[in-house]
N, C-alpha and C. Protein backbone atom coordinates (compact mmCIF):
# COMPACT_ATOMS: atom_id res chain seq x y z
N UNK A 1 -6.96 18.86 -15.73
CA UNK A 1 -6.04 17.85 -15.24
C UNK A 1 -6.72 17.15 -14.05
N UNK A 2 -6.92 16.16 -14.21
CA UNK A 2 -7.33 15.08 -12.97
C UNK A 2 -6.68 14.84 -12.02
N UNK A 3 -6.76 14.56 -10.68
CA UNK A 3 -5.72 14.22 -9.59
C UNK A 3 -4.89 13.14 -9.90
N UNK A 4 -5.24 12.02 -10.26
CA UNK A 4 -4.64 11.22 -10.99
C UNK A 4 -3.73 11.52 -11.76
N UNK A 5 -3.48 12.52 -12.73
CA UNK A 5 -2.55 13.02 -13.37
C UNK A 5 -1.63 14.15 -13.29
N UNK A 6 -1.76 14.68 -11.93
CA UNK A 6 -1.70 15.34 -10.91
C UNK A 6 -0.53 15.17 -10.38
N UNK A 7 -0.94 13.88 -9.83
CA UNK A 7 0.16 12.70 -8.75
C UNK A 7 0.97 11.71 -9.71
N UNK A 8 1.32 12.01 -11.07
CA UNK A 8 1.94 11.24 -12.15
C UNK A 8 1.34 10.07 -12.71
N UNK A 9 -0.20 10.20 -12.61
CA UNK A 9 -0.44 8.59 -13.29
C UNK A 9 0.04 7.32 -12.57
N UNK A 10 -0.53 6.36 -13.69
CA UNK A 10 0.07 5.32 -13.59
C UNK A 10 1.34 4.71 -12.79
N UNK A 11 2.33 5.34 -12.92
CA UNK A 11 3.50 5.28 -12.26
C UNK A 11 3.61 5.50 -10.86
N UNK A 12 2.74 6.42 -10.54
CA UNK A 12 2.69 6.72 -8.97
C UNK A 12 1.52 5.32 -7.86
N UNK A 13 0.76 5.39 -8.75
CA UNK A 13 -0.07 4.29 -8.45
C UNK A 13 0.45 3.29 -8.30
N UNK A 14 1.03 2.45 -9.24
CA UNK A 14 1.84 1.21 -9.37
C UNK A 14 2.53 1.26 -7.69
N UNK A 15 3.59 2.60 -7.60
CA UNK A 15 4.08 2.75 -6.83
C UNK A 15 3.49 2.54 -5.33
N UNK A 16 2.37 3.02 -5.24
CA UNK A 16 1.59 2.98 -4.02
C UNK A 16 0.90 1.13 -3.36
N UNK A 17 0.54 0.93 -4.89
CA UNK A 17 0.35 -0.23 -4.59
C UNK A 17 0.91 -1.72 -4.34
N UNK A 18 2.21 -1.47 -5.17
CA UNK A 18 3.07 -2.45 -5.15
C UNK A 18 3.78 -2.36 -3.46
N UNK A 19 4.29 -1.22 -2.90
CA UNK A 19 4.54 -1.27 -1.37
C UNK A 19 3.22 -1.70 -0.95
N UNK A 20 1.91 -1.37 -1.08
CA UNK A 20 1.12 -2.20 0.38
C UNK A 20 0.90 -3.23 -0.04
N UNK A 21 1.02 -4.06 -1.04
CA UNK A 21 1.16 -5.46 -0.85
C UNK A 21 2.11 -6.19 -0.77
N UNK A 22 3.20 -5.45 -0.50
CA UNK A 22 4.64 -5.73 -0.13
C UNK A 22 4.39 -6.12 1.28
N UNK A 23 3.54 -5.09 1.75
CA UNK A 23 3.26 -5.19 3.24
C UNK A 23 2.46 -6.13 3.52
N UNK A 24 1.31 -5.99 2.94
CA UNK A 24 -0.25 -7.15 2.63
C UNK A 24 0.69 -8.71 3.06
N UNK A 25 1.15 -8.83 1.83
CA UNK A 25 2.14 -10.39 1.79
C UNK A 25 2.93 -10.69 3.03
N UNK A 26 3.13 -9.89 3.95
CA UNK A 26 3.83 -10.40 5.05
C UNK A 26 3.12 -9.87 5.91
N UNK A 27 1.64 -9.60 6.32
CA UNK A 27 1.33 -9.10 7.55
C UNK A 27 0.25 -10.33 7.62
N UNK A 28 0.19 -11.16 8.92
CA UNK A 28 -0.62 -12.06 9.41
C UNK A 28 -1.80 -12.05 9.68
N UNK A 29 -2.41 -11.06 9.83
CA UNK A 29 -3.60 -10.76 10.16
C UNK A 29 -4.37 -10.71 8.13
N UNK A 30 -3.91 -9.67 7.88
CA UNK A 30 -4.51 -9.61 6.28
C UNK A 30 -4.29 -10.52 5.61
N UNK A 31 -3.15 -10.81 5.19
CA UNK A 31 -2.78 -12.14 4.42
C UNK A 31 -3.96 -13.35 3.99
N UNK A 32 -4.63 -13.53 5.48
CA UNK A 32 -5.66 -14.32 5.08
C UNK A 32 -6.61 -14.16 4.28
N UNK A 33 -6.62 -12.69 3.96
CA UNK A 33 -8.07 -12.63 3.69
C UNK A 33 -7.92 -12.53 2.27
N UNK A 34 -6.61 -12.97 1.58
CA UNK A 34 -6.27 -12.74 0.17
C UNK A 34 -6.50 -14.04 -0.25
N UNK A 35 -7.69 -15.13 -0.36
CA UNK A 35 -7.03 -16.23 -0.79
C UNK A 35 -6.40 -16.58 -1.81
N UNK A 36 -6.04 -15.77 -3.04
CA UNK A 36 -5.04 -16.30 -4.06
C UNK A 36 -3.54 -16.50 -3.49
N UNK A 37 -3.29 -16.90 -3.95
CA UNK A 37 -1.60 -17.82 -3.67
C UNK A 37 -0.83 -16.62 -4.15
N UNK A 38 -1.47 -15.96 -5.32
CA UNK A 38 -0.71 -14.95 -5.77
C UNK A 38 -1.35 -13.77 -5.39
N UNK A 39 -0.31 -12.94 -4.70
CA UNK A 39 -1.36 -11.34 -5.07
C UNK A 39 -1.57 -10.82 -6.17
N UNK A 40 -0.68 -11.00 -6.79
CA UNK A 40 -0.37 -10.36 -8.60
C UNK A 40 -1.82 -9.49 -8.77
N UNK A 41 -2.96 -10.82 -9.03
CA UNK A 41 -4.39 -10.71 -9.65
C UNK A 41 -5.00 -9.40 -8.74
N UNK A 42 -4.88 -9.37 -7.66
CA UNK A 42 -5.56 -8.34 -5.80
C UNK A 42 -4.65 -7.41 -6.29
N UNK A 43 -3.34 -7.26 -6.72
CA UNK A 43 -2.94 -5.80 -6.96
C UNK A 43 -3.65 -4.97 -8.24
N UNK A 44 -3.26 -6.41 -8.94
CA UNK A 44 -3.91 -5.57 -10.60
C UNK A 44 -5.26 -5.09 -10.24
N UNK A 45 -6.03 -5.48 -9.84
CA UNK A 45 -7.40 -5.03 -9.25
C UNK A 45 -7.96 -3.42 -8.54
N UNK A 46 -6.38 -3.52 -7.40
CA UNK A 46 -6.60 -2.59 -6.62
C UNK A 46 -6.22 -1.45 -7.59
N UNK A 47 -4.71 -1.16 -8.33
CA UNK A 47 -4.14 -0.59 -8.97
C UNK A 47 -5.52 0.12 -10.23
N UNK A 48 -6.01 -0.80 -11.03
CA UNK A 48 -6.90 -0.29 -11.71
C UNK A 48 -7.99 0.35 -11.09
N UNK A 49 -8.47 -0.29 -10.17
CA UNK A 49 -9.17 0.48 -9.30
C UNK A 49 -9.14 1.88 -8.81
N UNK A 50 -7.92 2.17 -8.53
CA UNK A 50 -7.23 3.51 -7.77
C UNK A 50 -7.07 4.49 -8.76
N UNK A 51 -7.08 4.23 -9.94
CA UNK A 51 -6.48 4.55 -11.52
C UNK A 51 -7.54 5.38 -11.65
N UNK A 52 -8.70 4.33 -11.29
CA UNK A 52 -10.19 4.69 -11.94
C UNK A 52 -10.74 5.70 -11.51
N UNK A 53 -10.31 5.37 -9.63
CA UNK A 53 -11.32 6.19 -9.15
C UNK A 53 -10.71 7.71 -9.10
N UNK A 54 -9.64 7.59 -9.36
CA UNK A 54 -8.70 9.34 -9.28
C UNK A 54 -8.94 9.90 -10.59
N UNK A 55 -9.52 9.30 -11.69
CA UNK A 55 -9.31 9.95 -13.15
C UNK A 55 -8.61 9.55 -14.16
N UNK A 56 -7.71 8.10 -14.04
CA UNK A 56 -7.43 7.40 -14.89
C UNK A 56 -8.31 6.48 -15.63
N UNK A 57 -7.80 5.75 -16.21
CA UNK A 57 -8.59 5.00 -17.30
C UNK A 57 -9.47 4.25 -16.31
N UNK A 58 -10.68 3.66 -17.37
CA UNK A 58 -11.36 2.86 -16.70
C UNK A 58 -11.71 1.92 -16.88
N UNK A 59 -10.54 1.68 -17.31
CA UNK A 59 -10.44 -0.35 -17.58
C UNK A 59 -10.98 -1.13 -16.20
N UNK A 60 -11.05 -0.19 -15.12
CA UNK A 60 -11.58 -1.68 -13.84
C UNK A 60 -12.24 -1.65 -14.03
N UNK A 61 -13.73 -0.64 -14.03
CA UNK A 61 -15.34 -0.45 -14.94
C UNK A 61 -15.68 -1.95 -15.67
N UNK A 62 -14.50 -1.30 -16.98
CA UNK A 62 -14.67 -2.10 -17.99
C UNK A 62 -14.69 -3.67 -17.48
N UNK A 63 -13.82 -4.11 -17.02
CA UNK A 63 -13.46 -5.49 -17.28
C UNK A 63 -14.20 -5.90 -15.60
N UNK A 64 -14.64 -5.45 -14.61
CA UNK A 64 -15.24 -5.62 -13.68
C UNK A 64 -16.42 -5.07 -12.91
N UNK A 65 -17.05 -4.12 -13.72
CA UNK A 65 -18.54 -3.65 -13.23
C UNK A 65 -18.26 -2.53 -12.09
N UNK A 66 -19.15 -1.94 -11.61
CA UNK A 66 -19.49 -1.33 -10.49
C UNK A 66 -18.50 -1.81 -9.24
N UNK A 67 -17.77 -1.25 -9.00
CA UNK A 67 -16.57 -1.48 -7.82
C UNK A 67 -17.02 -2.42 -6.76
N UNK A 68 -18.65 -2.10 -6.28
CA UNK A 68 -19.47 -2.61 -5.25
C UNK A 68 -18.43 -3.37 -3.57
N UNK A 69 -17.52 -2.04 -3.02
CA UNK A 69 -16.44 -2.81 -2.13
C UNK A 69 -16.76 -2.97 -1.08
N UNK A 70 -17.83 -2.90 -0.32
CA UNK A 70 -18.24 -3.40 0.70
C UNK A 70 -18.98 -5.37 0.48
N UNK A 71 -19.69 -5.60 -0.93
CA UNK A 71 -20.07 -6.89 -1.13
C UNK A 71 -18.95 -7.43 -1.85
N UNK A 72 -17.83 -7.01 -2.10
CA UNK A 72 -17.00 -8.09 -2.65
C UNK A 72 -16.07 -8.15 -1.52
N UNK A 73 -15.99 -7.48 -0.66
CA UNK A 73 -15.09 -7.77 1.06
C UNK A 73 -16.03 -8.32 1.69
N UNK A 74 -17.14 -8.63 1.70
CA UNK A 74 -18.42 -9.09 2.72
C UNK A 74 -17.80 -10.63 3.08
N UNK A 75 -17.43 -10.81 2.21
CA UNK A 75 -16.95 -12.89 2.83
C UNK A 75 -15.98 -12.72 3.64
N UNK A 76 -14.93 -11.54 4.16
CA UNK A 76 -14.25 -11.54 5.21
C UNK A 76 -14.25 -10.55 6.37
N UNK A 77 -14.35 -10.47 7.18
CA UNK A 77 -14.24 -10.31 8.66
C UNK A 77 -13.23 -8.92 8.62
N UNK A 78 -13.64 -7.93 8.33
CA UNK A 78 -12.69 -6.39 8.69
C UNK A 78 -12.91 -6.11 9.52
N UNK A 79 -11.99 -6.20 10.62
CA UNK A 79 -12.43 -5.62 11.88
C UNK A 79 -11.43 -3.98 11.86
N UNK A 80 -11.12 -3.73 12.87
CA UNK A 80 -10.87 -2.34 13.73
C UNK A 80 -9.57 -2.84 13.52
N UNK A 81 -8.80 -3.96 14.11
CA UNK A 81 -7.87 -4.09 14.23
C UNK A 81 -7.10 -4.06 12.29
N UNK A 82 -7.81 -5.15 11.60
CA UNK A 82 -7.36 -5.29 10.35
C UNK A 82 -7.69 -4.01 9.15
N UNK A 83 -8.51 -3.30 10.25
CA UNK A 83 -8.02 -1.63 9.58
C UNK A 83 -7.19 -0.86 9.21
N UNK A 84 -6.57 -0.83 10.88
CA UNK A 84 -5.35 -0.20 10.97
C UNK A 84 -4.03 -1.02 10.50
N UNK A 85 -4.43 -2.42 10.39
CA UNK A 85 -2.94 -2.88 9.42
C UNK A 85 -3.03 -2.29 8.20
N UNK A 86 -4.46 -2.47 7.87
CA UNK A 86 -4.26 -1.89 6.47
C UNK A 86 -4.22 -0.61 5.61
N UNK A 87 -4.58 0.05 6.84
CA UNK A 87 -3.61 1.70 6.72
C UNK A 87 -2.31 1.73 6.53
N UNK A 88 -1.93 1.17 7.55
CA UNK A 88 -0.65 1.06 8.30
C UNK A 88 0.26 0.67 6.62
N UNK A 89 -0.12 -0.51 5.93
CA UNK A 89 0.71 -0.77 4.70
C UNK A 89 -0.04 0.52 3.51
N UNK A 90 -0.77 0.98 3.33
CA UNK A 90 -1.25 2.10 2.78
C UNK A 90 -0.28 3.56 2.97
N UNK A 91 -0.35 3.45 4.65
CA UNK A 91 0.53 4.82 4.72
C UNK A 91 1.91 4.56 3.97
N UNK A 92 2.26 3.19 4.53
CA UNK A 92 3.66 3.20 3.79
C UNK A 92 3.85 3.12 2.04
N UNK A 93 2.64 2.79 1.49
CA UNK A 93 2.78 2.76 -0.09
C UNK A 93 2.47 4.40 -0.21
N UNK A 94 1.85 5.34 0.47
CA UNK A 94 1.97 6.80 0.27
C UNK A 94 3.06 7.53 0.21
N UNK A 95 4.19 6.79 1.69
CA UNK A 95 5.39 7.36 1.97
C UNK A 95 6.05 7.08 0.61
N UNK A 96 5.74 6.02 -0.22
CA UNK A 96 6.99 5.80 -1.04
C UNK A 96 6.62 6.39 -2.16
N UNK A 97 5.35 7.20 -2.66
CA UNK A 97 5.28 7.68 -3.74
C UNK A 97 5.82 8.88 -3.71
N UNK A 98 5.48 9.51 -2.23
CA UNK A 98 6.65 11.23 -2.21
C UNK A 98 5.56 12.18 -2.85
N UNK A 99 4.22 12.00 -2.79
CA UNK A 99 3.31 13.09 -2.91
C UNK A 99 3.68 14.32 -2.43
N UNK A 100 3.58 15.60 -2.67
CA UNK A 100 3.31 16.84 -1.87
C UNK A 100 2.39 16.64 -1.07
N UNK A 101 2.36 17.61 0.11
CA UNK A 101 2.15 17.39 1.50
C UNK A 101 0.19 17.31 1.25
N UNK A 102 0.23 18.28 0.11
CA UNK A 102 -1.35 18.38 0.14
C UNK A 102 -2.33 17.18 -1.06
N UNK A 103 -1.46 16.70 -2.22
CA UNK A 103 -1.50 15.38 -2.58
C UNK A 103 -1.83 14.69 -1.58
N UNK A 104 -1.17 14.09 -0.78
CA UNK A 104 -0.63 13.06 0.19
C UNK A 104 -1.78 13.11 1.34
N UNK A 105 -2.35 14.84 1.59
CA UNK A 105 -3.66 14.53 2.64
C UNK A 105 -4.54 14.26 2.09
N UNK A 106 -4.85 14.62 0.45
CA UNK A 106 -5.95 14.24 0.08
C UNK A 106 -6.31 12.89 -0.22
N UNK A 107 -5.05 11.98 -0.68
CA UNK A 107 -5.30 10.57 -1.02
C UNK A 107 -5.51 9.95 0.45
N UNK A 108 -4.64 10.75 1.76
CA UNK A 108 -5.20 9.86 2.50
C UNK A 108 -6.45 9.90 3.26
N UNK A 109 -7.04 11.52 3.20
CA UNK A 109 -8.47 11.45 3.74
C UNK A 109 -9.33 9.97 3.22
N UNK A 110 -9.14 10.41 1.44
CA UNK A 110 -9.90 9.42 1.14
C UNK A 110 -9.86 8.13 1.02
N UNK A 111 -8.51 7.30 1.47
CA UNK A 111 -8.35 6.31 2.33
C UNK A 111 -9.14 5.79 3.78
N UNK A 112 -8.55 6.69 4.50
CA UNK A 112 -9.09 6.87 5.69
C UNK A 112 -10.87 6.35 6.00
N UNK A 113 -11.13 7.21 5.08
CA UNK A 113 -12.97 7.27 4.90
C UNK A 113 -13.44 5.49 3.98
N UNK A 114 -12.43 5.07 3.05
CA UNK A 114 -12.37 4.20 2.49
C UNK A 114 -12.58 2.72 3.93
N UNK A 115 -11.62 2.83 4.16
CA UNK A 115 -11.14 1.97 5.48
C UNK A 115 -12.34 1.73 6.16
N UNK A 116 -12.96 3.18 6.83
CA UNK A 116 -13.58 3.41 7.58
C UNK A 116 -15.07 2.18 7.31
N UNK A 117 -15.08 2.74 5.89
CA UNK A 117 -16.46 2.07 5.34
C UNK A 117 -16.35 0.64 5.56
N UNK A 118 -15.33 0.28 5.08
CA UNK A 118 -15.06 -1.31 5.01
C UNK A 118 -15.41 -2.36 6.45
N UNK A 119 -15.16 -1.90 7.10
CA UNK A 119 -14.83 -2.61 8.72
C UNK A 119 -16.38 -3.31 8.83
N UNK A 120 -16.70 -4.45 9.05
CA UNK A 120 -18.11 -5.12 9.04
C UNK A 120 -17.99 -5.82 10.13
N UNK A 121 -16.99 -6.16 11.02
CA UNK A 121 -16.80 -6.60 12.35
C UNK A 121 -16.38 -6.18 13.30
């Protein structure tokens, strides 16, 4: 059994992701750095993404190559500050999936470390 299937699949994911861009969409600082009009396309992305990297399918692979997330964030400015927003809507898409306590540290270590990497300013 994969962690991914672990933490309910698909369903839990959706879940996680649909709150931080609940958050994403109304926080001023990030917002910018989404230029589609829609998030729709940035969730489906992230969602398959998250799918992938826990042990779900790997349709993001498929239909988008090598994740490569430091050069496809490189055209915007992650600082320290737009870190912690984007924890900040992360923690809350965690709170709403209702992981067990030890689920819940493990997705967010590897958040955390995720984040960490990202920051180029």
């Amino acid at each position: 059994m994969t962690f991914y299937d672990e933490i309910g699949g698909a369903e839990t994911i959706r879940t996680i992701v649909a709150t931080f861009y609940a958050g994403v969409a109304q926080d001023e600082l990030l917002r910018p750095m989404y230029p589609e009009e829609d998030l729709g396309p940035a969730e489906e992305r992230f969602f398959g993404f998250l799918c992938q990297y826990w042990g779900g399918p790997t349709t993001y692979s498929e239909q988008r190559g090598h994740p490569r997330l430091r050069m496809r964030h490189a055209p915007f400015a992650v600082t320290h500050e737009a870190k912690e927003h984007w924890l900040t809507h992360f923690r809350e898409g965690l709170d709403a999936a209702k992981l067990t306590p030890e689920q819940d540290a493990e997705f967010w270590a590897y958040v955390v470390r995720a984040a960490d990497f990202m920051v180029n300013a």
